[in-house]
Protein backbone atom coordinates (compact mmCIF):
# COMPACT_ATOMS: atom_id res chain seq x y z
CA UNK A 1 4.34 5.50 13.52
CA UNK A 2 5.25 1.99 12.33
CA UNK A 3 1.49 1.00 12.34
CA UNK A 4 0.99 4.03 10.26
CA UNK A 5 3.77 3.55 7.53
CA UNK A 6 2.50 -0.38 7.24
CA UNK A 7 -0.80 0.71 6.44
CA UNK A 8 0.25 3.35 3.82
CA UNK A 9 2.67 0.66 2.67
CA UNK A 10 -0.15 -1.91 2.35
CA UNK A 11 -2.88 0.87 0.44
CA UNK A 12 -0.30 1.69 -2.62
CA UNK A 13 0.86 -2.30 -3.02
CA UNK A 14 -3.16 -2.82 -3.21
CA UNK A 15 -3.32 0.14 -5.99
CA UNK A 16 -0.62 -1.01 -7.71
CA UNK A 17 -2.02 -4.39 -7.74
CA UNK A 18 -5.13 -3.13 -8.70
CA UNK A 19 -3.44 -1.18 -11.93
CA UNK A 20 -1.63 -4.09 -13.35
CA UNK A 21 1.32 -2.29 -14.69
């Protein structure tokens, strides 16, 4: 479960990374 929620965590920091806000 904590594996899980680290990955998921990891995925949207990437996207918003990748958006640039």
């Amino acid at each position: 479960m904590y594996h899980v929620s680290l990955s998921v965590f990891y995925t949207v920091f990437e996207h918003i990374k990748q958006q640039n806000i």
